[in-house]
Each structure stands twice: as structure tokens, then as C-alpha cells.
Protein backbone atom coordinates (compact mmCIF):
# COMPACT_ATOMS: atom_id res chain seq x y z
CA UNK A 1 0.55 15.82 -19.10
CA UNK A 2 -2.08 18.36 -20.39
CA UNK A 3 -4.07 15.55 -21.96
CA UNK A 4 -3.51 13.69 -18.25
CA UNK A 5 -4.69 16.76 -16.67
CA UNK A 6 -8.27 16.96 -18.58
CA UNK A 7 -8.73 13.49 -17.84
CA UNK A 8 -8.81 13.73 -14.09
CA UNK A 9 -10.35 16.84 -13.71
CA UNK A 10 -13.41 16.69 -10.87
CA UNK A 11 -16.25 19.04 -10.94
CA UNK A 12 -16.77 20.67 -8.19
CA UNK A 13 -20.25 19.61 -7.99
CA UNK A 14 -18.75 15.92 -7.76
CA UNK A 15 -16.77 16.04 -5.04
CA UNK A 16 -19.66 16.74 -2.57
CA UNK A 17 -18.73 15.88 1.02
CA UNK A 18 -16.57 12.80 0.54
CA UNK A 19 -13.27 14.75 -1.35
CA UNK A 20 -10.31 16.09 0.73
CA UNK A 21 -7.34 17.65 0.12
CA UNK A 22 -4.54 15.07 1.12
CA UNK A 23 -2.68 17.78 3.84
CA UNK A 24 -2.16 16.98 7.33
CA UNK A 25 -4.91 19.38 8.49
CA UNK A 26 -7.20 16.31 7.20
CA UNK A 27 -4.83 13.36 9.00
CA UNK A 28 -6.48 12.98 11.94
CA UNK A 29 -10.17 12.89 10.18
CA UNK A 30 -8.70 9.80 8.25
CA UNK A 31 -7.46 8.63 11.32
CA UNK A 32 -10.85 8.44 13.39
CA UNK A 33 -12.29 6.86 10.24
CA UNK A 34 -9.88 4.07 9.96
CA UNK A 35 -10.24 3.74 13.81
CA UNK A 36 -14.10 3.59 12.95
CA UNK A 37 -13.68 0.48 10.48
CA UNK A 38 -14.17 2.59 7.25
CA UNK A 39 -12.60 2.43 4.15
CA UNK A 40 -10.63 5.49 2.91
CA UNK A 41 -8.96 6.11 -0.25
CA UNK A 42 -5.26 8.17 -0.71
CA UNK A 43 -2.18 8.89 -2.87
CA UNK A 44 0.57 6.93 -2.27
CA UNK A 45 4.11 7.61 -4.42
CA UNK A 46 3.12 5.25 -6.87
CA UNK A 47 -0.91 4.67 -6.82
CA UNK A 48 -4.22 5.61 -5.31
CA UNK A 49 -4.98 2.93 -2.80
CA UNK A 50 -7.94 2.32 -0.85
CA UNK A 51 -6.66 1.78 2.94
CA UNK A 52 -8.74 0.10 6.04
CA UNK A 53 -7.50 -0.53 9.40
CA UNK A 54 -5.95 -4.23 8.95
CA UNK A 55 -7.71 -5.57 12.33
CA UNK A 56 -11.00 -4.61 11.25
CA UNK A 57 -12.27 -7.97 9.45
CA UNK A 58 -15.62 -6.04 8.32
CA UNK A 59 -13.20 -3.31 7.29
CA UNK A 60 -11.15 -5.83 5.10
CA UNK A 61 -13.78 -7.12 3.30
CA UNK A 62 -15.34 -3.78 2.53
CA UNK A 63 -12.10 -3.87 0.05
CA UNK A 64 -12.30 -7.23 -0.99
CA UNK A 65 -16.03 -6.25 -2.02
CA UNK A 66 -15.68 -2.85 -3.77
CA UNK A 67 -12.89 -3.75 -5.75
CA UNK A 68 -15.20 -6.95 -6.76
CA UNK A 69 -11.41 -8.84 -5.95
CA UNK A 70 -11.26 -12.71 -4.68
CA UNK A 71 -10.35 -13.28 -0.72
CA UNK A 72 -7.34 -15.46 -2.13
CA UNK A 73 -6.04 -12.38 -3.43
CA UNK A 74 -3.80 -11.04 -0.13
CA UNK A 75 -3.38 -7.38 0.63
CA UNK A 76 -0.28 -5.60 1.59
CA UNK A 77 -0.15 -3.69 4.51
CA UNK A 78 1.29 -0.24 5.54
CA UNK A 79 2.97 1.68 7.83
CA UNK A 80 4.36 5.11 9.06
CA UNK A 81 8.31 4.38 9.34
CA UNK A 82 10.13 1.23 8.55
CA UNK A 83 11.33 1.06 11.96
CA UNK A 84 7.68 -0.20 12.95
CA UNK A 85 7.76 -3.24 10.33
CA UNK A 86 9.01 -5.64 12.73
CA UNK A 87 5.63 -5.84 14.76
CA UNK A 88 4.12 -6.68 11.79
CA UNK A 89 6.92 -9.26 10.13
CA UNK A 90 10.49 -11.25 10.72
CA UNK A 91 12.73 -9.04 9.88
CA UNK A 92 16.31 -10.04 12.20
CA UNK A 93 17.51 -12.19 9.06
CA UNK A 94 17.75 -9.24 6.75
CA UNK A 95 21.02 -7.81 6.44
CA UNK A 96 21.69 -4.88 8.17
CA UNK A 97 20.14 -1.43 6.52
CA UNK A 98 18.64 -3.16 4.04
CA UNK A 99 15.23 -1.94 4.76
CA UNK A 100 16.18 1.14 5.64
CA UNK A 101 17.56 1.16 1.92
CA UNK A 102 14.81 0.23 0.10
CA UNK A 103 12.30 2.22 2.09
CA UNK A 104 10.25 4.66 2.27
CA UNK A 105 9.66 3.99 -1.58
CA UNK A 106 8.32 2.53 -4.29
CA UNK A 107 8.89 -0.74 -3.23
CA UNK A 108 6.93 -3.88 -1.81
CA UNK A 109 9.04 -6.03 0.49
CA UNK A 110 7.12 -9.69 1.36
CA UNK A 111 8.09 -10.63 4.39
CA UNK A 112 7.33 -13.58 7.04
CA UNK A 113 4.73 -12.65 9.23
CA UNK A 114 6.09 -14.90 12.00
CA UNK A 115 4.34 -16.31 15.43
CA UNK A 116 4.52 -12.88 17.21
CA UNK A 117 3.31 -10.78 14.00
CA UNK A 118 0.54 -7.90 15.96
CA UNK A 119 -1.29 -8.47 12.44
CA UNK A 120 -5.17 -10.39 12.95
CA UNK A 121 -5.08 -13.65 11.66
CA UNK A 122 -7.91 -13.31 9.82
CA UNK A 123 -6.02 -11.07 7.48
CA UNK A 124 -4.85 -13.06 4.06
CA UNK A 125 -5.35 -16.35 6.40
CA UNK A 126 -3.38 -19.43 5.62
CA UNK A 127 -0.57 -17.24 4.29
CA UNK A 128 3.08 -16.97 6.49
CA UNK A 129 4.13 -14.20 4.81
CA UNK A 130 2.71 -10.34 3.95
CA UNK A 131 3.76 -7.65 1.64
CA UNK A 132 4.97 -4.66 3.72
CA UNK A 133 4.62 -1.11 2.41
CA UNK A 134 6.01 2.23 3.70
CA UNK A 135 5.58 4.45 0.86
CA UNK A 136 7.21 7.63 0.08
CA UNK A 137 4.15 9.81 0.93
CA UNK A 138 3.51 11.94 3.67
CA UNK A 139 -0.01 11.68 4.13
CA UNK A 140 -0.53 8.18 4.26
CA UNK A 141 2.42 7.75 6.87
CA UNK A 142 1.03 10.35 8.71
CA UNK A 143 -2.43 8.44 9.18
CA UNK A 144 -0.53 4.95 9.53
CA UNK A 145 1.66 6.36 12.61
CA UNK A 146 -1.49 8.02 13.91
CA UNK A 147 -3.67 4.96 13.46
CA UNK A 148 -0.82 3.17 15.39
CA UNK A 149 -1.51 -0.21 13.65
CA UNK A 150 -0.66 -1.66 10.32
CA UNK A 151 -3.02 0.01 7.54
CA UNK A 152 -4.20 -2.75 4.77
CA UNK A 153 -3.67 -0.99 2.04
CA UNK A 154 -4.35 -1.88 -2.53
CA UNK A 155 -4.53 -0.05 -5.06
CA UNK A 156 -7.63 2.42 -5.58
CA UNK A 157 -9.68 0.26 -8.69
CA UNK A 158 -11.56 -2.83 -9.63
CA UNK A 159 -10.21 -5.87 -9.61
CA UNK A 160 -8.37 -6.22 -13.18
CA UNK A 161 -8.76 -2.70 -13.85
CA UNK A 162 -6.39 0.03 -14.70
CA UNK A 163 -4.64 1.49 -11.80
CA UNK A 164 -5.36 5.08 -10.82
CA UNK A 165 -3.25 8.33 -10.93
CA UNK A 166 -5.83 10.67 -9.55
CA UNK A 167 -8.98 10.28 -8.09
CA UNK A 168 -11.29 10.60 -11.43
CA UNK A 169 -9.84 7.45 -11.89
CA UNK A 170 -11.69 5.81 -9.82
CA UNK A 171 -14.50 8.12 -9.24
CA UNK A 172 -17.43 4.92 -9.80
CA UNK A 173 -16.68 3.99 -6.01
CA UNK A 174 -16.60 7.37 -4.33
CA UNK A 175 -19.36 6.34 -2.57
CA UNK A 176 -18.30 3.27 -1.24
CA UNK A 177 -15.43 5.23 0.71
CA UNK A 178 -15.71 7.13 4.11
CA UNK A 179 -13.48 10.36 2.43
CA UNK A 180 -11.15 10.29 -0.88
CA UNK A 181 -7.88 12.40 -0.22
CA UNK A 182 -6.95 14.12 -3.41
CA UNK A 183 -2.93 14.43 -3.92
CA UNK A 184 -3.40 15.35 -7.37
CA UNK A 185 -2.72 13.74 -10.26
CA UNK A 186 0.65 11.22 -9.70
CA UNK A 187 3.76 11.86 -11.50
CA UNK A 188 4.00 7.97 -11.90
CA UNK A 189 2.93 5.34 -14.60
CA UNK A 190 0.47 3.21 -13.71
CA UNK A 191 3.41 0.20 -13.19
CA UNK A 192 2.49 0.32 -8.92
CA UNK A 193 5.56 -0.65 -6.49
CA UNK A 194 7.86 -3.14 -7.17
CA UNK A 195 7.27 -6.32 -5.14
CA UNK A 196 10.14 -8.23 -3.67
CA UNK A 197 9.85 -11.44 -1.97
CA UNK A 198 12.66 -11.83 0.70
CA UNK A 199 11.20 -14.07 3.07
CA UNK A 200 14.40 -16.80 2.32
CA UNK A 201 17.24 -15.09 4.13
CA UNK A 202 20.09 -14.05 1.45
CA UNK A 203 17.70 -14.28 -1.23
CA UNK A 204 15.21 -12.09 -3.14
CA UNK A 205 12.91 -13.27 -6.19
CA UNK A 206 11.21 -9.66 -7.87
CA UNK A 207 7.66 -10.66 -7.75
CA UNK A 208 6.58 -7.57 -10.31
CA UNK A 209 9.36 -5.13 -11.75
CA UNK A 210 7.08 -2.56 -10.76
CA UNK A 211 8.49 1.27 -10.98
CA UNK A 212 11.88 0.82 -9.17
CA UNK A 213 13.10 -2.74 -10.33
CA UNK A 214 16.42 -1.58 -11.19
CA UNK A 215 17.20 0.49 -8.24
CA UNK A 216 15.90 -2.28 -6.10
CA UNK A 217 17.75 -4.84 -7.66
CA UNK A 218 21.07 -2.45 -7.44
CA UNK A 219 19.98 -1.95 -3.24
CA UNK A 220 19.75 -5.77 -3.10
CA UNK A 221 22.72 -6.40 -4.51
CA UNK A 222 24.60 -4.55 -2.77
CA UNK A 223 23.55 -6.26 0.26
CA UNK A 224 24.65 -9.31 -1.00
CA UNK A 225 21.48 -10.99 -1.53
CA UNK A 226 21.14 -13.04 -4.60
CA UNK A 227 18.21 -14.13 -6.69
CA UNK A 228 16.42 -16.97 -6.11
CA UNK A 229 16.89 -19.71 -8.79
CA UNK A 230 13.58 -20.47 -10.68
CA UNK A 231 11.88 -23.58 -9.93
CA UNK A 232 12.23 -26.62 -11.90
């Protein structure tokens, strides 16, 4: 960890104006710039991410842009509580407590977006389903409740680049973001979420093991969900 530690140290110098502490006395600033159609970047319990307001189309590609990452690629989004993922998603053919199991965590649930989903259409067009996030992370859930719409949300890198556990990580594209929240550096491996498609009701395929496959699967099981068989 000591070797982790020297390796994400910031000067001071560095952090100029954009660097925050990731505390709630800082929420609502990352709130009005969401709300503004900035990008933002914060800790999440697995990742730094880089977060936008998932409405703002000139938000959205901001991301697509600085992480030098194809539009085909979608983006997950994010909210406060799980309670608020069906605005966003179909979620009345999920067994009961299911997500309520499974989240807040480490976890990536895909989801159909359905005809009534609040989310713009111009977000990951063409696709009928979206990966939902609500992670384990007070910060984040705190600006997602208090942006009161679903945050777009990927991890905090370029495109085919190593994921980041603290914010040196990533310190190249400071500049492109409205304010970097510093959590500190993430007592995680750089694995992300795990991502679990369950958009075919009592079924689940894992999409990437991730850093909770086995107590997802265990979760998913016990639901009674099985796994989807592998296409022929």
C-alpha cells in the first residue's frame, strides 16, 4: 500500500482550483456543475469515474471525447438509491428484493430501458437496454439524488487504459473536468463493478466478473435466477 501511496501522491501545487475533497460540504458545488452540463470526476466503491448529467447531449460527448472512447461504446448510468432505478429502466419482472440485494455495491445491473424510461434518447441510441449503477459511495449518491436525474457515469481514464484508484491516476485530464473530488486512494483493484445483464426475466448472463462476481452470483441465485445458456 506504501508503494500505492507514493504513486498517487498530488502536489499541492497541482491541484490548483479544480481538486476537492469528496465530503458533502462540496455536494452541492458538483451538483450546480452537473446541472451546468460539465463534466466532473469522483470516487465511486470500485473506480474513479468521470460523471455528466445523462440529458445533457454536449455533456455526454464531453466523455466520449476525453476518454478518446467510440460513441458505440454505451455508458452506464447512476443514481442516489435503488428505489429511483425504475424511472430510468423495467424493473417489475425482477424478483422481489433482488435489487435491493445487489445494491448499493459493486455491481452493474443492465437493465431494459423500456418506452417510459425518463433517460434522453440520445443517450447510447439504438440500444433497449442500460447498465444501472448505485454504488456504495456516499458522495456520488449524494450528487445523483441532488441532481435529481440519472448521472452518466465511466470510469475516470482513456479509453483502453488502466483504471484509476486515485486521482494521480488520471491526472493528464484534470483539465478537461469542471472539479476532481479526491476520496483518496481506493481500497479496490482495478477489476471495476461486476456487470450483470438481467434484462431476460429469470435469467442473468455476468457480462465481466468484475470485483463481486461471486457474491453476485450467490445473490442471484438465491433469487432463483439462472444463467443464461451460451449461444450456439
Amino acid at each position: 500500500m506504501s508503494s500505492s501511496m507514493e504513486n498517487c501522491h498530488v502536489d499541492v501545487q497541482n491541484k490548483l482550483e479544480v481538486v476537492r475533497p469528496a465530503t458533502e460540504v462540496y455536494a452541492q458545488e458538483a451538483i450546480e456543475a452537473l446541472k451546468a452540463g460539465k463534466v466532473i470526476a469522483v470516487p465511486t466503491d470500485t473506480l474513479y469515474g468521470f460523471a455528466c448529467d445523462a440529458c445533457s447531449l454536449e455533456a455526454v460527448n464531453r466523455i466520449y471525447e476525453m476518454k478518446g472512447r467510440k460513441h458505440t461504446s454505451p455508458l452506464a448510468i447512476c443514481v442516489g438509491d435503488v428505489s429511483q432505478i425504475q424511472h430510468f429502466a423495467v424493473t417489475e419482472y425482477l424478483p422481489h428484493g433482488l435489487l435491493d440485494s445487489l445494491l448499493p455495491g459493486p455491481v452493474t445491473v443492465i437493465l431494459r430501458r423500456g418506452e417510459s424510461s425518463a433517460l434522453e434518447k440520445s443517450l447510447n441510441p439504438g440500444l433497449d437496454s442500460v447498465g444501472v449503477r448505485v454504488p456504495d459511495c456516499n458522495f456520488i449518491r449524494v450528487v445523483a439524488r441532488g441532481l435529481g436525474k440519472a448521472v452518466a457515469l465511466t470510469s475516470a481514464n482513456l479509453s483502453g487504459q488502466p483504471s484509476s484508484l486515485c486521482i494521480k491516476d488520471f491526472e493528464n485530464l484534470w483539465n478537461r473536468c469542471a472539479y476532481v473530488y479526491d476520496g483518496g486512494v481506493l481500497p479496490s483493484n482495478r477489476a471495476g463493478s461486476t456487470i450483470v445483464d438481467l434484462t431476460r426475466p429469470g435469467k442473468y448472463k455476468i457480462l465481466r466478473p468484475g470485483s463481486a462476481k461471486e457474491e453476485t452470483l450467490a445473490i442471484l441465485e438465491k433469487h432463483s435466477l439462472v444463467e443464461e445458456a451460451p449461444a450456439i
